[in-house]
Protein backbone atom coordinates (compact mmCIF):
# COMPACT_ATOMS: atom_id res chain seq x y z
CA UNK A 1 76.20 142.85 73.27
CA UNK A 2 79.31 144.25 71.76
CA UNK A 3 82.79 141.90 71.38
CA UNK A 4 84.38 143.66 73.78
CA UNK A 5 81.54 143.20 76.02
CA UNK A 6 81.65 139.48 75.39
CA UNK A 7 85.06 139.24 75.49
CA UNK A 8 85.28 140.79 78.79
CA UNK A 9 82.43 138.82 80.18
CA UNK A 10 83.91 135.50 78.93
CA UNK A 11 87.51 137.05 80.63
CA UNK A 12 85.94 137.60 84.35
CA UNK A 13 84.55 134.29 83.62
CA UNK A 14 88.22 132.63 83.67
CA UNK A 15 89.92 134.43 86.13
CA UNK A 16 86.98 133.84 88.61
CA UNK A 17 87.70 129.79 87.94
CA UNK A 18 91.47 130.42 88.50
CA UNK A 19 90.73 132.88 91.54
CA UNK A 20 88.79 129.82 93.09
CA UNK A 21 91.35 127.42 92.36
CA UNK A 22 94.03 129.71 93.83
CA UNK A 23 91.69 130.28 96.87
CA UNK A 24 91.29 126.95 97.96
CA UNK A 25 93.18 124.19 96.00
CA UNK A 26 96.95 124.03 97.60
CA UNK A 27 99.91 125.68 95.05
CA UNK A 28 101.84 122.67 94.24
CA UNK A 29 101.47 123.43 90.72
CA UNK A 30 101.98 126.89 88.60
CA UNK A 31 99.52 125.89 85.60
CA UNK A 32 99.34 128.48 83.10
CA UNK A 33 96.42 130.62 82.64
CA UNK A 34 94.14 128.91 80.59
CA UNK A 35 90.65 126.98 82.48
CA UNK A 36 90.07 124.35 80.38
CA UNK A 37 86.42 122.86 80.07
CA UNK A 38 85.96 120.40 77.23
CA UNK A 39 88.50 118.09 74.70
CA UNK A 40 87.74 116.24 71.71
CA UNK A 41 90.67 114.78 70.13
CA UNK A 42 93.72 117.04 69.85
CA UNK A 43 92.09 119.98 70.85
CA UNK A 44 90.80 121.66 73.76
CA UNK A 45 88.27 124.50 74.68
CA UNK A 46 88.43 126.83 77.48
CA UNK A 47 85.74 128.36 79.70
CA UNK A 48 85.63 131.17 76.96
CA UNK A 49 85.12 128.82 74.18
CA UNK A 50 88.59 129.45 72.65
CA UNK A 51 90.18 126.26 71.46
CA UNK A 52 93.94 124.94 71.74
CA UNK A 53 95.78 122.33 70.49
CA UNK A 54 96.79 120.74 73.61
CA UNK A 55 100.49 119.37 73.09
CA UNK A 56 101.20 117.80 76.59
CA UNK A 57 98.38 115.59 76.49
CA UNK A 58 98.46 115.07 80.32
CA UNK A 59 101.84 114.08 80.61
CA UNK A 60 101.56 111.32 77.83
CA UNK A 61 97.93 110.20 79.80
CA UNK A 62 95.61 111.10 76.89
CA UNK A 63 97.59 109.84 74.60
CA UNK A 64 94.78 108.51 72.61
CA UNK A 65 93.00 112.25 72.51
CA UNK A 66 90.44 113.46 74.65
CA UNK A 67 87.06 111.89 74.39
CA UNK A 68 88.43 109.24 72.68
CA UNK A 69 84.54 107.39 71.26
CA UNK A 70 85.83 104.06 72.19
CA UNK A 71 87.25 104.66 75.51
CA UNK A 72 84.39 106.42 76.68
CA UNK A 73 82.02 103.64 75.38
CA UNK A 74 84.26 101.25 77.60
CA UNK A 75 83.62 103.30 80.44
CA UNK A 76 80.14 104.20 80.25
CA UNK A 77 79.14 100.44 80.14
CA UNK A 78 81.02 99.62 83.08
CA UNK A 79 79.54 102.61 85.23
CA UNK A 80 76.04 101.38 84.10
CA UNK A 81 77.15 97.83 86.02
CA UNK A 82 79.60 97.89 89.10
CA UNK A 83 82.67 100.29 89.20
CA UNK A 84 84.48 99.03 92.39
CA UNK A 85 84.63 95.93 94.54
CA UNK A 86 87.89 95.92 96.18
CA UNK A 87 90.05 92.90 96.06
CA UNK A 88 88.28 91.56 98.49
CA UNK A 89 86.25 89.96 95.55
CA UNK A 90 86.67 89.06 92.25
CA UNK A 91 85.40 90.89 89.58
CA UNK A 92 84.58 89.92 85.71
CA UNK A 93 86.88 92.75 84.16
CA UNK A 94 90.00 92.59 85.88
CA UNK A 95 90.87 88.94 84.36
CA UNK A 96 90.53 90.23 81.23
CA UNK A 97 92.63 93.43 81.64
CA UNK A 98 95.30 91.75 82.93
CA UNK A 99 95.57 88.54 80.50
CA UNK A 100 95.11 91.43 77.49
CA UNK A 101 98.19 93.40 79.56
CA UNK A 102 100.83 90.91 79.89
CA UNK A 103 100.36 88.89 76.43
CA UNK A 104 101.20 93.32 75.25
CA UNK A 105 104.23 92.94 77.09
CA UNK A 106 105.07 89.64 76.82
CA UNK A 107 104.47 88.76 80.62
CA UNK A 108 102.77 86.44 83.05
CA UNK A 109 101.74 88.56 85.49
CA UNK A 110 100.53 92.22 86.17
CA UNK A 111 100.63 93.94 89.79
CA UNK A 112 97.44 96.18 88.77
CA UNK A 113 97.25 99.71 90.98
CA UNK A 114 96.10 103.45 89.68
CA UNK A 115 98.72 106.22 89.67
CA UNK A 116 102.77 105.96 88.18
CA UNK A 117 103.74 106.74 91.66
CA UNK A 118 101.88 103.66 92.72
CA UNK A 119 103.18 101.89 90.38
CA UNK A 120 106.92 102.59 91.06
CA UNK A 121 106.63 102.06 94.51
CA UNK A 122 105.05 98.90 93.94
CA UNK A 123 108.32 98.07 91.51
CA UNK A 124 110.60 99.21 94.18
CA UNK A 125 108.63 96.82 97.04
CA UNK A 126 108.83 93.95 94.18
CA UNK A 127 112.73 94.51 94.06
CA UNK A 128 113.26 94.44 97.16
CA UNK A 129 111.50 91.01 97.88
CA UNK A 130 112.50 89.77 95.48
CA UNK A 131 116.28 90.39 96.35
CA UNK A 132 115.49 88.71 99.88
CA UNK A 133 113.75 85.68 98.98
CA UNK A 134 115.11 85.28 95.63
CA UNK A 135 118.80 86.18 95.10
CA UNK A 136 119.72 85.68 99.15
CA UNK A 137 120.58 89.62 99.59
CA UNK A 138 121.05 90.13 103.69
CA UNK A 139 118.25 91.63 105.50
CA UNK A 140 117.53 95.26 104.93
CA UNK A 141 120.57 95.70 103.06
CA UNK A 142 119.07 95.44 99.10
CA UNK A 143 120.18 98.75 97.31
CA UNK A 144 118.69 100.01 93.93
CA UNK A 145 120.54 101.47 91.42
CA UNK A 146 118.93 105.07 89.95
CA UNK A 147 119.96 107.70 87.13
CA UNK A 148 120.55 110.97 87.79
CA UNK A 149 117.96 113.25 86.47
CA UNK A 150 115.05 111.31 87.22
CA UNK A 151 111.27 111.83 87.38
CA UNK A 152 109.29 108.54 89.06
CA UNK A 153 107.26 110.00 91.05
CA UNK A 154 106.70 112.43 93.92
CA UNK A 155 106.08 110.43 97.15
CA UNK A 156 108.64 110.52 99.87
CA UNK A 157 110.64 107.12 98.82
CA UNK A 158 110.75 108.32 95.17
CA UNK A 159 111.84 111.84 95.95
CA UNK A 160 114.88 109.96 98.50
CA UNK A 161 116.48 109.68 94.65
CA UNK A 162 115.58 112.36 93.13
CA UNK A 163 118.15 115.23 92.98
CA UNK A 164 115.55 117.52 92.17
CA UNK A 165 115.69 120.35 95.02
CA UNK A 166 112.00 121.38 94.61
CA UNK A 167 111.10 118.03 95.31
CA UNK A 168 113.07 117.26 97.79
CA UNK A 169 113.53 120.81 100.12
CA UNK A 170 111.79 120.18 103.25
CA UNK A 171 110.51 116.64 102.60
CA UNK A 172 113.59 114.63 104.56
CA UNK A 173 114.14 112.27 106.10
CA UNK A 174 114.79 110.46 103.42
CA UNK A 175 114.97 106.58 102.39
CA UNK A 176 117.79 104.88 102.37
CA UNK A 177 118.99 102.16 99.87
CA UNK A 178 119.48 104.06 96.80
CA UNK A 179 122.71 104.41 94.48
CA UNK A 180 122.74 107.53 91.78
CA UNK A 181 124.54 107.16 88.70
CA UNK A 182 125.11 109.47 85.39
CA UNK A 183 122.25 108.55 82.99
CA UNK A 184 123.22 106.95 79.83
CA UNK A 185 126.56 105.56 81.36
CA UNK A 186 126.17 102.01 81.53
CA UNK A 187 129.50 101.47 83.07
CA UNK A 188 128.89 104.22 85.93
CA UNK A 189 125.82 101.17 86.51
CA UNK A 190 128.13 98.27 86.25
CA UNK A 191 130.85 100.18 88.97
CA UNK A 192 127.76 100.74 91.49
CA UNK A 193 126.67 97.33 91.40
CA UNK A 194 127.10 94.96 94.52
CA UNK A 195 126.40 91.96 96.30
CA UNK A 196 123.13 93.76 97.33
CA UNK A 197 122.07 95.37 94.31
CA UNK A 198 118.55 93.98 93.42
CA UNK A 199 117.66 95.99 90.86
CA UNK A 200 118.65 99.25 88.49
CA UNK A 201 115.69 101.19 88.16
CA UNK A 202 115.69 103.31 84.42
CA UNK A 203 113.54 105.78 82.05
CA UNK A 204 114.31 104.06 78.91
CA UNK A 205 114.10 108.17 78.12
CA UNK A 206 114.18 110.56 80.90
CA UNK A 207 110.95 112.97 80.41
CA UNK A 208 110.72 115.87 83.41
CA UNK A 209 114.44 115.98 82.78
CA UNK A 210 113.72 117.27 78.86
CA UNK A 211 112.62 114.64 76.73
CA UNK A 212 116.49 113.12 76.91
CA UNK A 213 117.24 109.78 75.10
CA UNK A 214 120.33 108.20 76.14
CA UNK A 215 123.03 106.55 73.39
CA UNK A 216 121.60 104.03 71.15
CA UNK A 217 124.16 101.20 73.09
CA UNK A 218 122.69 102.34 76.75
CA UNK A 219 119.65 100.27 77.34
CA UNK A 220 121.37 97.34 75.47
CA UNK A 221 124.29 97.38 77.97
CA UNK A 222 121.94 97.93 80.86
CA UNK A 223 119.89 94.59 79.81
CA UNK A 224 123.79 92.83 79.33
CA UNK A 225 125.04 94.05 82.62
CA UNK A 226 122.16 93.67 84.86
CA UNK A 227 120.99 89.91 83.41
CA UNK A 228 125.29 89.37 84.46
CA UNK A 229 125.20 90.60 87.90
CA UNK A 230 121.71 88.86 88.75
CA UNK A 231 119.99 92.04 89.18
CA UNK A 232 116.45 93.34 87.71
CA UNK A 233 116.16 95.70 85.05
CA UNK A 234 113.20 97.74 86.02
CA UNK A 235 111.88 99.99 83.01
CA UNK A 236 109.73 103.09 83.97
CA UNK A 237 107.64 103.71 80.42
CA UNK A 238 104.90 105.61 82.69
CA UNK A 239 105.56 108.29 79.79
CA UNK A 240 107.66 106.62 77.52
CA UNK A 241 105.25 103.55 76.91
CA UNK A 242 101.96 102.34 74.94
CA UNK A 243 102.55 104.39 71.45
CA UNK A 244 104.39 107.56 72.82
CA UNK A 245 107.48 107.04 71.02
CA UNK A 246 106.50 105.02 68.37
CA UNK A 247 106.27 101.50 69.87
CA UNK A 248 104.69 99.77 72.51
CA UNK A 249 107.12 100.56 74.88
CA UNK A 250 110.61 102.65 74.46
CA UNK A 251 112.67 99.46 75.58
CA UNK A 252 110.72 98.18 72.14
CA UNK A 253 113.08 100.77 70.09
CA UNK A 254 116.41 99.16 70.90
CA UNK A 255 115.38 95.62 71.21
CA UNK A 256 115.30 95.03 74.87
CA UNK A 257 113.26 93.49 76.97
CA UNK A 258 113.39 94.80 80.95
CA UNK A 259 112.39 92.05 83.72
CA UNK A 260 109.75 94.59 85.12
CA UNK A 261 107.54 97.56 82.89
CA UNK A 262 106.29 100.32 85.18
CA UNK A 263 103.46 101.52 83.51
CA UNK A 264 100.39 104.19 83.92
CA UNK A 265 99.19 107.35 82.58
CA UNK A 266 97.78 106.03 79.02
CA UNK A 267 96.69 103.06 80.78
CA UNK A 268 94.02 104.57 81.63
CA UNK A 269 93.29 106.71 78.74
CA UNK A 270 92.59 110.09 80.26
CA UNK A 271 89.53 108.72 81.73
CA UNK A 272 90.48 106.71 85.48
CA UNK A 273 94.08 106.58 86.83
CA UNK A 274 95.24 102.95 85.86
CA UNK A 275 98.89 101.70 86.44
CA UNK A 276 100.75 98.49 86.67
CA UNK A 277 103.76 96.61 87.61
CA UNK A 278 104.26 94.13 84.10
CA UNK A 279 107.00 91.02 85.19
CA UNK A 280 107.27 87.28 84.72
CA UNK A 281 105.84 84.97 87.37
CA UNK A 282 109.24 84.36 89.00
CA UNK A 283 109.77 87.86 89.55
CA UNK A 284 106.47 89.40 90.97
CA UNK A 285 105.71 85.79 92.41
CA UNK A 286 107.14 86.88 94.90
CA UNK A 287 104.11 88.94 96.18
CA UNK A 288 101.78 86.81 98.36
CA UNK A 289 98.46 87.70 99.99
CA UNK A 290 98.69 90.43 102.47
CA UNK A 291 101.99 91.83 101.66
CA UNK A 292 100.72 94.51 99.08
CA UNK A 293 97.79 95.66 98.03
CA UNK A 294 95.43 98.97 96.83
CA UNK A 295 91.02 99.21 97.41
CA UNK A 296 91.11 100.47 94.14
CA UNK A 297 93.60 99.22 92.17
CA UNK A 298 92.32 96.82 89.48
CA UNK A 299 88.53 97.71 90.14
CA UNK A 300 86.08 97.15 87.27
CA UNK A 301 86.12 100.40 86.27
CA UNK A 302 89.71 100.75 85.30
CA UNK A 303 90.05 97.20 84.42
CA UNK A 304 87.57 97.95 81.42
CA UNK A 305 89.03 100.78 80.25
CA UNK A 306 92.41 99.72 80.26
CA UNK A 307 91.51 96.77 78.34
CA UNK A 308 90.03 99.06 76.17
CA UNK A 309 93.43 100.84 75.38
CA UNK A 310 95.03 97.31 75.46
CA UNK A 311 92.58 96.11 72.48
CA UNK A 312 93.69 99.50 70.67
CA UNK A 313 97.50 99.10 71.09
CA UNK A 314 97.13 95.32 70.12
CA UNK A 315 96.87 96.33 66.64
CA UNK A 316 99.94 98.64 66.61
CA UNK A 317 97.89 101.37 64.17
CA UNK A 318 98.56 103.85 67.16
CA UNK A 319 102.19 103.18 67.55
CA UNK A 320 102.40 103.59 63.86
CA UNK A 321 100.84 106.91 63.65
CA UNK A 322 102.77 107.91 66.37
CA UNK A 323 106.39 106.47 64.60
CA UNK A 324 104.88 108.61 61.25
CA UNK A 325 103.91 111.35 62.47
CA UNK A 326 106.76 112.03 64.80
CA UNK A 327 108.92 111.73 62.04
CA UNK A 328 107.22 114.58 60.59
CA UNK A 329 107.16 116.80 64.13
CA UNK A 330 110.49 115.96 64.29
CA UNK A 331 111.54 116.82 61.26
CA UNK A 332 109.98 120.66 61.72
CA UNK A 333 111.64 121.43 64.88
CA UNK A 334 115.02 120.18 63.45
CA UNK A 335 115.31 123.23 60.84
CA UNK A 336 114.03 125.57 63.97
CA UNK A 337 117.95 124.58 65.38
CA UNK A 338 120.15 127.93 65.13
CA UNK A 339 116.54 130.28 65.28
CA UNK A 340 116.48 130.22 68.52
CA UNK A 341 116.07 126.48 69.14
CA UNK A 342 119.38 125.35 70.36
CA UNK A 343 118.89 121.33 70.51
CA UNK A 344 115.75 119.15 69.70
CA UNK A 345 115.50 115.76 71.43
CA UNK A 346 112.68 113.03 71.53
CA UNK A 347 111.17 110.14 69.56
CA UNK A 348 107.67 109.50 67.79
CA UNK A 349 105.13 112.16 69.28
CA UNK A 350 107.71 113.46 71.70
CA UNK A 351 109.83 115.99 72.00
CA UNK A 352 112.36 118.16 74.41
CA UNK A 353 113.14 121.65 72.75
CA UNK A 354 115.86 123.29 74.20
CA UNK A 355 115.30 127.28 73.44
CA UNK A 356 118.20 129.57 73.37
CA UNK A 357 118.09 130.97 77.20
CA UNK A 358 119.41 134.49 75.92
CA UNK A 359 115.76 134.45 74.36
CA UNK A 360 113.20 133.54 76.27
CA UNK A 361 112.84 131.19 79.15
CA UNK A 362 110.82 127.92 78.63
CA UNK A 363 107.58 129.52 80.82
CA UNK A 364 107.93 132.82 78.18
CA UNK A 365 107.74 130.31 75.09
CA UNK A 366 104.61 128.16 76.54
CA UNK A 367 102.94 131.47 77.62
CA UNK A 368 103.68 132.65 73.63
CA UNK A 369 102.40 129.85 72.62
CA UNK A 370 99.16 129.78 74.95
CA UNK A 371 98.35 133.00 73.39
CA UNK A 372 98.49 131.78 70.02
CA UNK A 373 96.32 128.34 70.74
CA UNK A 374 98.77 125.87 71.34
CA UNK A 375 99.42 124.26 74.68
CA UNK A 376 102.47 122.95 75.83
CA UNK A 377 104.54 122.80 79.74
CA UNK A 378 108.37 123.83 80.02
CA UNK A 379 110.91 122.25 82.59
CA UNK A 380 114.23 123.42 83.62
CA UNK A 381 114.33 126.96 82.41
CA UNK A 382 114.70 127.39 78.99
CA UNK A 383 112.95 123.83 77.64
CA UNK A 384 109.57 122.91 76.31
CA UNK A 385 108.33 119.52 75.81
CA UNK A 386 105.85 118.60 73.24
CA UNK A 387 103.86 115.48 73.28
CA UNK A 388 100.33 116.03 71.46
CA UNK A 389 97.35 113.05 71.45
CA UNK A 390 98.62 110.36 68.93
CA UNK A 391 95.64 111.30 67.13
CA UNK A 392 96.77 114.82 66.06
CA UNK A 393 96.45 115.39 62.70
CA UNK A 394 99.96 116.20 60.37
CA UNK A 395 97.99 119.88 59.28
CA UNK A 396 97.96 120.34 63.29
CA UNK A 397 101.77 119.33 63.58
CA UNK A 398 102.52 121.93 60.46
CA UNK A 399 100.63 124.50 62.79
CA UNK A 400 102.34 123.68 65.90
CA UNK A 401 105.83 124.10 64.73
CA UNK A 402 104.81 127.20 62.56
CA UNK A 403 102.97 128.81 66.10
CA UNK A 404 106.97 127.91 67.88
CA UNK A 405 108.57 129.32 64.69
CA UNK A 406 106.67 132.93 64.60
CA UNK A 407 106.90 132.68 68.49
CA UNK A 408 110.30 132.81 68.32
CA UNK A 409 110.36 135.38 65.59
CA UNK A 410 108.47 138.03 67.55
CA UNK A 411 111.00 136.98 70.71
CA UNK A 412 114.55 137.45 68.57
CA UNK A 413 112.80 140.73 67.49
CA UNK A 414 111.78 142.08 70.60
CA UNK A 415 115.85 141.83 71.71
């Protein structure tokens, strides 16, 4: 068989997997062309045996690299014994996970459940009870304080603050008992707040919107303001935390500590949706039997392998190599500004890249880049996010931002 027979064998191969996808999966994503059907590490292989650097790593879920040896060990022990119980019982690997999870954070108690959606809701829920029976807020008047340009989530509570119009078109009614304010503008927060505030709900740095990190004094004055008025400081690191940017969490980079971590994705390192709702005892105390709940959140299956990440991020190697290397992605996509980068944003293994819309548009660059072997996802128009495994390697950083750079050579030529 000739290469071009192979190649086109290997090509009706992929676009029957997409054409089946397309067929019968609903189109609430546009994914770009590529089938993906094995990872190890930084890298990915496609149905045609081509490999890519994947630099999205789920959304910040595999941020420990796909395959990960000791993750899957965790996992394939605990499928071997009992994966799921319900709550209804106890089982001998959620204690663990949990006691592991909150001395990470600093906590006494974790609100265990499986997606970031979950997990905000379940922060929101908190808030809101916690405003009732704790601060003496009137009945079903507690309002929460967001930021514009959000991402938490996709369910019809969490879109009722989003001012994203392709979430939100069609979806109404919407919930009430929300109060949007600029992001990074602490005193826009302090103005909104009332008697009935319970809580100001936060990405330490906003992700879907572009990788954005607010001024250095913003989560500072967030902590000062909210801890004044009697209200929670709820911290959404579903992205941001457990060694994304560096640190455990983002909160960790400016010295603050929020009263309640919404966490997820790497929780459950690419392997089981895990998520959780981190807080002290007189905060999610407030939960009692019967008032919330999930069948599968904190079953044995998760439970083991997010103690398994928990073990990992307990010695802080990951959050190092993610501070390190950052520094070094960082410092390649900085000298990319003026050629036809306009603004580069992030911190650790992230990064927003803003590319000059007279170029290209932010699906044009990833599709570039696809072509090339690296994977990464755009957002609004004319930006790209990067966010590789933590266990990239700095000669696969060098080749990212050299793929971007001739990318946007062959793009500035082509005008």
């Amino acid at each position: 068989m000739t290469q071009t027979e192979t190649d086109t064998k290997a090509s009706a191969a992929q676009a029957h997997a997409i054409d089946l996808e397309n067929q019968h999966a609903a189109h609430n994503y546009h994914p770009l062309p590529v089938v993906v059907a094995s990872g190890d590490g930084a890298w990915v292989t496609d149905v045609d045996g081509r490999r890519y650097l994947d630099c999205l790593a789920a959304y910040s879920a595999v941020n420990f690299g796909h395959s990960n040896p000791v993750l899957l060990d965790a996992a394939r022990e605990q499928l071997g014994r009992i994966t799921l119980t319900s709550r209804a019982f106890h089982n001998d690997q959620l204690g663990p996970f949990v006691t592991a999870l909150a001395e990470l954070a600093g906590k006494d108690l974790v609100l265990p459940m499986n997606t970031g959606a979950e997990a905000v809701e379940s922060g929101i829920k908190v808030a809101r009870a916690w405003g009732y029976r704790v601060k003496g807020v009137a009945p079903d008047q507690a309002n929460i304080i967001v930021a514009a340009g959000n991402f938490h989530g996709r369910t019809t509570t969490i879109i009722s603050f989003s001012d994203d119009q392709d979430a939100r078109a069609d979806f109404g009614p919407f919930t009430p008992g929300f109060r949007t304010v600029p992001y990074g503008d602490a005193a826009a927060l302090e103005a909104a707040i009332d008697e009935n505030t319970v809580a100001a709900l936060i990405e330490p740095i906003q992700g879907e919107a572009g990788v954005v990190v607010p001024p250095a004094e913003y989560l500072p004055a967030v902590r000062e303001i909210t801890a004044r008025h009697n209200v929670l400081f709820i911290a959404d690191e579903i992205q941001s935390g457990l060694g994304r940017t560096g640190a455990t969490f983002a909160c960790d980079l400016v010295d603050v500590v929020p009263d309640l971590y919404l966490l997820g994705k790497a929780l459950g390192g690419g392997i089981v949706p895990v998520s959780a709702v981190v807080g002290n005892r007189d905060v999610l105390g407030v939960l009692q039997p019967g008032q919330h709940g999930s069948t599968f959140g904190g079953n044995p299956l998760a439970a083991a392998v997010g103690l398994a990440v928990v073990k990992m991020l307990a010695t802080g190697e990951m959050q190092e190599t993610a501070r390190i290397r950052g520094a070094r992605l960082h410092d390649g996509l900085t000298k990319l500004v003026g050629r036809g980068v306009v603004a580069v944003r992030g911190a650790g293994l992230w990064a927003g890249i803003d590319i000059d819309p007279a170029l290209a548009s932010g699906r044009e660059v990833c599709e570039a880049l696809m072509s090339r072997g690296l994977l990464a996802k755009d957002t609004h128009g004319s930006t790209i996010r990067l966010a590789p495994p933590i266990v990239v390697s700095d000669d696969d950083i060098d080749w990212a931002v050299e793929q971007l750079t001739i990318v946007l050579g062959e793009f500035a030529a082509a005008k």
